[in-house]
Structures are given as C-alpha cells and as structure tokens.
Protein backbone atom coordinates (compact mmCIF):
# COMPACT_ATOMS: atom_id res chain seq x y z
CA UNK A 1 -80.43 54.95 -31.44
CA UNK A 2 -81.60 58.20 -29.24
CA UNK A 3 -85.35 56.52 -29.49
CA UNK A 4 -86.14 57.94 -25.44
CA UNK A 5 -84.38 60.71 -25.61
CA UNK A 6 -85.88 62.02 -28.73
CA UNK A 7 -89.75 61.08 -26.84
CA UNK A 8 -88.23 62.77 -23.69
CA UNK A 9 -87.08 66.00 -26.35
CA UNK A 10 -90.49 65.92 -27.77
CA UNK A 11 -92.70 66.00 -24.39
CA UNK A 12 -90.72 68.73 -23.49
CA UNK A 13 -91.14 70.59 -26.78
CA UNK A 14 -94.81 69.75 -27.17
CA UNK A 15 -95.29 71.63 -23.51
CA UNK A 16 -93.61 74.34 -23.95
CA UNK A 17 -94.75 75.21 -27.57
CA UNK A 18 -98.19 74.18 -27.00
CA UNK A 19 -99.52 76.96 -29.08
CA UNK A 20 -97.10 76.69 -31.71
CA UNK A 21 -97.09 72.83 -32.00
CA UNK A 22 -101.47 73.08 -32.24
CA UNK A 23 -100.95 76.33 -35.08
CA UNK A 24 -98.20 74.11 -37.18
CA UNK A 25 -100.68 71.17 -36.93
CA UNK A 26 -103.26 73.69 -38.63
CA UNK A 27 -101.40 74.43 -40.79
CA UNK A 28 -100.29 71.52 -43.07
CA UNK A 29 -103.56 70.24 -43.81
CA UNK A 30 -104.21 73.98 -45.52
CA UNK A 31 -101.43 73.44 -47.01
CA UNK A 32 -101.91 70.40 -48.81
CA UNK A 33 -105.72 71.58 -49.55
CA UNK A 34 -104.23 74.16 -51.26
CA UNK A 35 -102.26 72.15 -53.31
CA UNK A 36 -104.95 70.34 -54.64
CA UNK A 37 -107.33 73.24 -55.12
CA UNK A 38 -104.52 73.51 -57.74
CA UNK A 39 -105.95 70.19 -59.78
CA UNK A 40 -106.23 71.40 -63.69
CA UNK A 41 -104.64 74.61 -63.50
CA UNK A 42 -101.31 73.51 -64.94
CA UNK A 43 -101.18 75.27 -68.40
CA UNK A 44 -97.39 75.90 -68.89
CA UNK A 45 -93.90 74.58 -67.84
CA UNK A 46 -93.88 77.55 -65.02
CA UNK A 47 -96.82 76.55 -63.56
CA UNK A 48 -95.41 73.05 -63.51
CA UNK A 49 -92.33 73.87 -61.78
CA UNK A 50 -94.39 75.98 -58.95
CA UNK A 51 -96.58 73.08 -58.35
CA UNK A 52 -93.95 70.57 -58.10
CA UNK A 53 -91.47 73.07 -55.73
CA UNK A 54 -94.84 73.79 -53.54
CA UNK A 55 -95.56 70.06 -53.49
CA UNK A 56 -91.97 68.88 -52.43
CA UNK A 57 -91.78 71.50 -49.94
CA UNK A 58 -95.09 70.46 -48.31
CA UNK A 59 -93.07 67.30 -46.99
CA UNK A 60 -90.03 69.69 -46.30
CA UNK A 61 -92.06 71.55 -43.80
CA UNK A 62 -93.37 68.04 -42.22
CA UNK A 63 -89.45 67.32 -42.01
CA UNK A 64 -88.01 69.92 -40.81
CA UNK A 65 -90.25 70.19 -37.74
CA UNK A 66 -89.71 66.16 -37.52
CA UNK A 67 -86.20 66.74 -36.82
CA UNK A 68 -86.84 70.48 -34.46
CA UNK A 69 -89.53 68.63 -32.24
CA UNK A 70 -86.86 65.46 -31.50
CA UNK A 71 -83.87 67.94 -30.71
CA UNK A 72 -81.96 68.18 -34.10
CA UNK A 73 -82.14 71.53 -34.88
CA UNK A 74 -79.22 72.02 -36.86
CA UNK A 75 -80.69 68.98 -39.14
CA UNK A 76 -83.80 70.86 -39.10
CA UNK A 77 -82.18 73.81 -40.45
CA UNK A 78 -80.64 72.25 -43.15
CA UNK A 79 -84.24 70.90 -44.08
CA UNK A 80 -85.25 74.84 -43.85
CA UNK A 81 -82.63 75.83 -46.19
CA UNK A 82 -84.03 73.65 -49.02
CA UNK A 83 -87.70 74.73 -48.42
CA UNK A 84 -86.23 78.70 -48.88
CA UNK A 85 -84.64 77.98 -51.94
CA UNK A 86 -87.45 76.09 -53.45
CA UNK A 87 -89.75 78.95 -52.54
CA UNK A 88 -87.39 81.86 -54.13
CA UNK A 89 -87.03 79.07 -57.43
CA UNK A 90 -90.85 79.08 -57.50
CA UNK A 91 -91.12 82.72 -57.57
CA UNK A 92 -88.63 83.27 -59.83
CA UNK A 93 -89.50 80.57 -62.52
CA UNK A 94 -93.78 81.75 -62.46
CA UNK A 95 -92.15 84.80 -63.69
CA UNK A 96 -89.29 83.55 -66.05
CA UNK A 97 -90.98 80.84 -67.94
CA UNK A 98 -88.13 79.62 -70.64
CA UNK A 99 -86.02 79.29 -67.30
CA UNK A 100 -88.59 77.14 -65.75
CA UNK A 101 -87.86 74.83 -69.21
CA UNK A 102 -84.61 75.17 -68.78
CA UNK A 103 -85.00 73.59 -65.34
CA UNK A 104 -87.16 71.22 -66.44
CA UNK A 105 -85.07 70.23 -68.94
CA UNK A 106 -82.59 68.92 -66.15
CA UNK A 107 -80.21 72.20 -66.08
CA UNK A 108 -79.35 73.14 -63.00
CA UNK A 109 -80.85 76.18 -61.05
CA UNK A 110 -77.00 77.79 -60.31
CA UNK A 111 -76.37 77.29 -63.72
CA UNK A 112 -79.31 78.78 -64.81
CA UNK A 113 -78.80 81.91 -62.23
CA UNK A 114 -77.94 82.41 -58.80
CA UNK A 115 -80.44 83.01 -55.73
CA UNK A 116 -79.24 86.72 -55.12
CA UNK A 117 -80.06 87.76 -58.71
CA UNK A 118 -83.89 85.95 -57.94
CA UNK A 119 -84.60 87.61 -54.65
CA UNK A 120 -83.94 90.62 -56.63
CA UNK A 121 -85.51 90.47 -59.89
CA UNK A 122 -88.42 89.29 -57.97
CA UNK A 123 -88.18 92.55 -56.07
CA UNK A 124 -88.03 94.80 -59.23
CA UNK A 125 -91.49 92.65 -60.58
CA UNK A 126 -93.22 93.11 -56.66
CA UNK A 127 -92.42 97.14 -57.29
CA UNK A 128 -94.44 97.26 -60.16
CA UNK A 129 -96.56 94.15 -60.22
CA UNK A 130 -97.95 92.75 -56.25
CA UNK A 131 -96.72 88.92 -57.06
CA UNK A 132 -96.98 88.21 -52.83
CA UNK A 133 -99.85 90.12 -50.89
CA UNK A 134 -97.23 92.03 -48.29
CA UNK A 135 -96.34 95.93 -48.91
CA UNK A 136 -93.10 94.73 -46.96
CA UNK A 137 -90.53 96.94 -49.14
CA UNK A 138 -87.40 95.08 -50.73
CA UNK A 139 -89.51 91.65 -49.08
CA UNK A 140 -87.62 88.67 -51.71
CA UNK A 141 -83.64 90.33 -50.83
CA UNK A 142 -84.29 91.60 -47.36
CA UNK A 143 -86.53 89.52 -45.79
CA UNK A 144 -86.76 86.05 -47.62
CA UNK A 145 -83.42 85.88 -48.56
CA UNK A 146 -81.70 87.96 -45.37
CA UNK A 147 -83.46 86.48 -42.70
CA UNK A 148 -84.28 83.45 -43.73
CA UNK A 149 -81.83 81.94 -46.68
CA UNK A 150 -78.69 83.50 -44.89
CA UNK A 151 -79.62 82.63 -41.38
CA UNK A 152 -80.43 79.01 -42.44
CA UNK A 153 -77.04 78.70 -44.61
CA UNK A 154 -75.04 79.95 -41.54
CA UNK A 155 -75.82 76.67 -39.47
CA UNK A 156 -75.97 74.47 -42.62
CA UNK A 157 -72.19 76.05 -43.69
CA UNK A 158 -71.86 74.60 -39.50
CA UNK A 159 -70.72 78.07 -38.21
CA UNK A 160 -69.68 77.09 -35.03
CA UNK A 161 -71.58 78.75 -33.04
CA UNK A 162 -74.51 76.84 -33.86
CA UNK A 163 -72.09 73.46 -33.88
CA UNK A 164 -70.90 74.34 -30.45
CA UNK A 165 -74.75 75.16 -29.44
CA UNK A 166 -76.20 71.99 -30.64
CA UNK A 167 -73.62 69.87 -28.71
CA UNK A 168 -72.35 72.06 -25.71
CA UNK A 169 -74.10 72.84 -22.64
CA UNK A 170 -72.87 75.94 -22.26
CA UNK A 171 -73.92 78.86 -24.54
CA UNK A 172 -70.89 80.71 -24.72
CA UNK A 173 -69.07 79.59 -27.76
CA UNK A 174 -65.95 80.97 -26.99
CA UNK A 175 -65.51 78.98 -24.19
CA UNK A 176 -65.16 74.60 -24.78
CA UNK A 177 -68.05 72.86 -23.64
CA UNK A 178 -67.00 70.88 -20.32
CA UNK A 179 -69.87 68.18 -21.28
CA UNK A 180 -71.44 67.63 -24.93
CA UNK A 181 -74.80 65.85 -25.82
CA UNK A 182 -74.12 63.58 -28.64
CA UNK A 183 -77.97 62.65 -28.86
CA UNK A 184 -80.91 65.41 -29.25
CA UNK A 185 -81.03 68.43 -27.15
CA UNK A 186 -83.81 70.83 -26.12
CA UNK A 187 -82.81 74.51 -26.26
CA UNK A 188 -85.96 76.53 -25.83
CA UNK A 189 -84.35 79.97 -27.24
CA UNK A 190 -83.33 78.47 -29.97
CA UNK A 191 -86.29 75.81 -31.11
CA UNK A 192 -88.35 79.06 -30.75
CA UNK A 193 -86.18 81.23 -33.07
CA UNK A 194 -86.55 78.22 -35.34
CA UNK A 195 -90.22 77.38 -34.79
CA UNK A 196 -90.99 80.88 -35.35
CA UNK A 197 -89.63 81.05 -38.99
CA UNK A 198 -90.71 77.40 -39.70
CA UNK A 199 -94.48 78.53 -39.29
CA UNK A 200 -94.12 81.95 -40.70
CA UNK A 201 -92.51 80.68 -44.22
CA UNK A 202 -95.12 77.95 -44.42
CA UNK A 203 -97.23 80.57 -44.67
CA UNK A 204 -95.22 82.29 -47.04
CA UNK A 205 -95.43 79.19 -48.91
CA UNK A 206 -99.43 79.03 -48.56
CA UNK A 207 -99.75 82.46 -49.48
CA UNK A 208 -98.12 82.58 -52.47
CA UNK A 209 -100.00 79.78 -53.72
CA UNK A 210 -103.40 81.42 -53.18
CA UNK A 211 -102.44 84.93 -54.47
CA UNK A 212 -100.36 83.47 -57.60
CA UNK A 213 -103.61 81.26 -58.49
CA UNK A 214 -106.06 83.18 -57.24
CA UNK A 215 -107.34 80.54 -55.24
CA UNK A 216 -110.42 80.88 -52.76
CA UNK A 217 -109.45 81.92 -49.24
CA UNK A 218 -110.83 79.15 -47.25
CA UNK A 219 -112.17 79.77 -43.87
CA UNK A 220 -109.87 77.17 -42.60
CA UNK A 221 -106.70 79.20 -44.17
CA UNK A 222 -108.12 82.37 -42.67
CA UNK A 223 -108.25 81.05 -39.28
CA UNK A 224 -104.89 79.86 -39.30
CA UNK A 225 -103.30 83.34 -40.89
CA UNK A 226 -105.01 85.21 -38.33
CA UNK A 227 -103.50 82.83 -35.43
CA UNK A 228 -99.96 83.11 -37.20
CA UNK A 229 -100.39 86.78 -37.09
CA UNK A 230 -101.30 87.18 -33.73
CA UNK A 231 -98.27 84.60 -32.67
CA UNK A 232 -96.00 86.88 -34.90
CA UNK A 233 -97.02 90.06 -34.93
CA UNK A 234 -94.29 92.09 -35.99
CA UNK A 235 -94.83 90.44 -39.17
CA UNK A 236 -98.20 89.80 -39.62
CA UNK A 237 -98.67 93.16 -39.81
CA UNK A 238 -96.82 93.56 -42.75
C-alpha cells in the first residue's frame, strides 16, 4: 500500500544510520553462526528451550528492524517486546529446568511465573554465579527488564505519546497534530533511540549464547562487539 514511501523511509534511514545499518548487517550472520555452533549440544529440556527462544528471536531481530528501517516504529517495538521476553524466558528456564518442561509441555510462561520474578531470580543467580559476562549490578531487573521490557511495553500498551508521535507531525503530545501521516514516517530521534537498543540486545542475545555454551569467540563476533561498543559506549563498558 505505502510501497514508495516505505523505499523513500528507507533511503533516508540507510543515510543517516549508515554506521548502524553496516554494524546490524554484521551482526545477524554472527548470530545465526552462533546458533549453529550450537549443533549437538542439546542434552536437556532447558537447553532445548534456550535454543529454540535464541532461534525464534534470530528472525525477531530481522523483523523488527524490517519494520524500523520502512518507518513503523511502533510495529517495530512491538516486535522488540517479544525478542525481550524471549531472552529473560531463556535465562530463566537454563536455570530452572522442570520449568523449562513445564513450558515445553505447552503451559504457559505467566502461568508458570511472571517476568518480574525472572529478571530477579536471575539477578540473585548473576550475584553468586556470572550467568552473562557484564559486572553491570542488578543487570536482569534494572537494565533488561527497566530499560528495555518497560520501555518497549509502554508503546506496545500505545501510550500516547508514542501513538501521537508515530502519526503527528508535531512532537508535542499535548497539543493535536494539525496533519497526521497515515503511512511510514522517519523520525531520526526516535529510530535512533530504537536502533540503539535493537543492536545492543542482539548482542545481549549473542552473548549469552557464547558465555552459557561456552562457545569459541569468533574473530568475526569480536569485531562486531568491539564496533557495538564503540557505537555505545556507555554500555560497552559495562
């Protein structure tokens, strides 16, 4: 329906994310390598549920920035919200293995527990026990579930703010939009903010992987984590 608008969206994102676009394009084909470097290693019904999360999230990532590049950023942060939750259920069910049967089982993960009480038993293991290579203090409630899960739920609950940001020209949301875009929109601010934590929790998700299974560090996945580090600093210094 929006077929040239979303190419004239994309050009526009493409030139002004250059860097980012090029580092996100690294980044998936380390991420599927990783997922096969995983071939054999399933032993148990936790390390099946990790592998299939990890796998279904590798075509979450691809989605999400799908929808970001073309201008549908609130769609893309619905797509983000599901790639958080399977990453905090992959976590959580490594650790908790007759849970991870449970789930397998066909029981649902909120009936099993909620995502609050995850982030932080999987803080009270990461005291004790490193199960993710950061030093980040209080990283599964604070950071992965703070930042990311509640920011991501807060346009996918459509607060309006973001409503009135994906369709209004005007930033102000107290104030009604005097024109709306009913196809995609490019909002630089914003498909940065989003970009940012896009790469940064596929990284997460690559990460985890390696350090949970004690996978080789390819050369290829230590080029990219150094560039994501540099883009982000603040937290790839954690």
């Amino acid at each position: 329906m929006y077929e040239m608008e979303e190419q004239q969206v994309k050009q526009e994102f493409i030139r002004i994310f250059s860097e980012m676009n090029i580092l996100f394009s690294q980044s998936l084909p380390v991420y599927e390598n990783t997922l096969q470097a995983l071939t054999g290693v399933v032993q148990t019904n936790a390390d099946y549920a990790v592998i299939a999360l990890a796998s279904l999230n590798l075509k979450s990532f691809n989605s999400a920035y799908d929808r970001l590049s073309k201008g549908y950023m609130n769609d893309s942060e619905a797509i983000f919200k599901k790639t958080i939750e399977a990453f905090i259920a992959e976590a959580y069910f490594h650790e908790h293995a007759d849970e991870a049967e449970r789930y397998m089982n066909g029981e649902s993960i909120d009936r099993i527990t909620n995502r609050g009480n995850m982030v932080d038993d999987l803080d009270r293991i990461q005291a004790t026990r490193q199960i993710f290579p950061t030093d980040y203090p209080g990283f599964f409630r604070e950071y992965i579930y703070t930042v990311g899960y509640t920011n991501s739920n807060s346009v996918a609950h459509l607060d309006f703010n973001h409503v009135h940001r994906e369709l209004g020209l005007e930033d102000d949301p107290t104030m009604w939009a005097t024109t709306m875009v009913l196809g995609p929109r490019f909002h630089e601010e914003y498909m940065r903010t989003v970009f940012n934590r896009l790469i940064m929790f596929c990284m997460f998700q690559i990460s985890y992987i390696i350090h949970t299974y004690t996978l080789q560090q390819t050369d290829e996945f230590k080029s990219v984590f150094s560039e994501v580090r540099r883009l982000l600093d603040p937290v790839g210094n954690q």
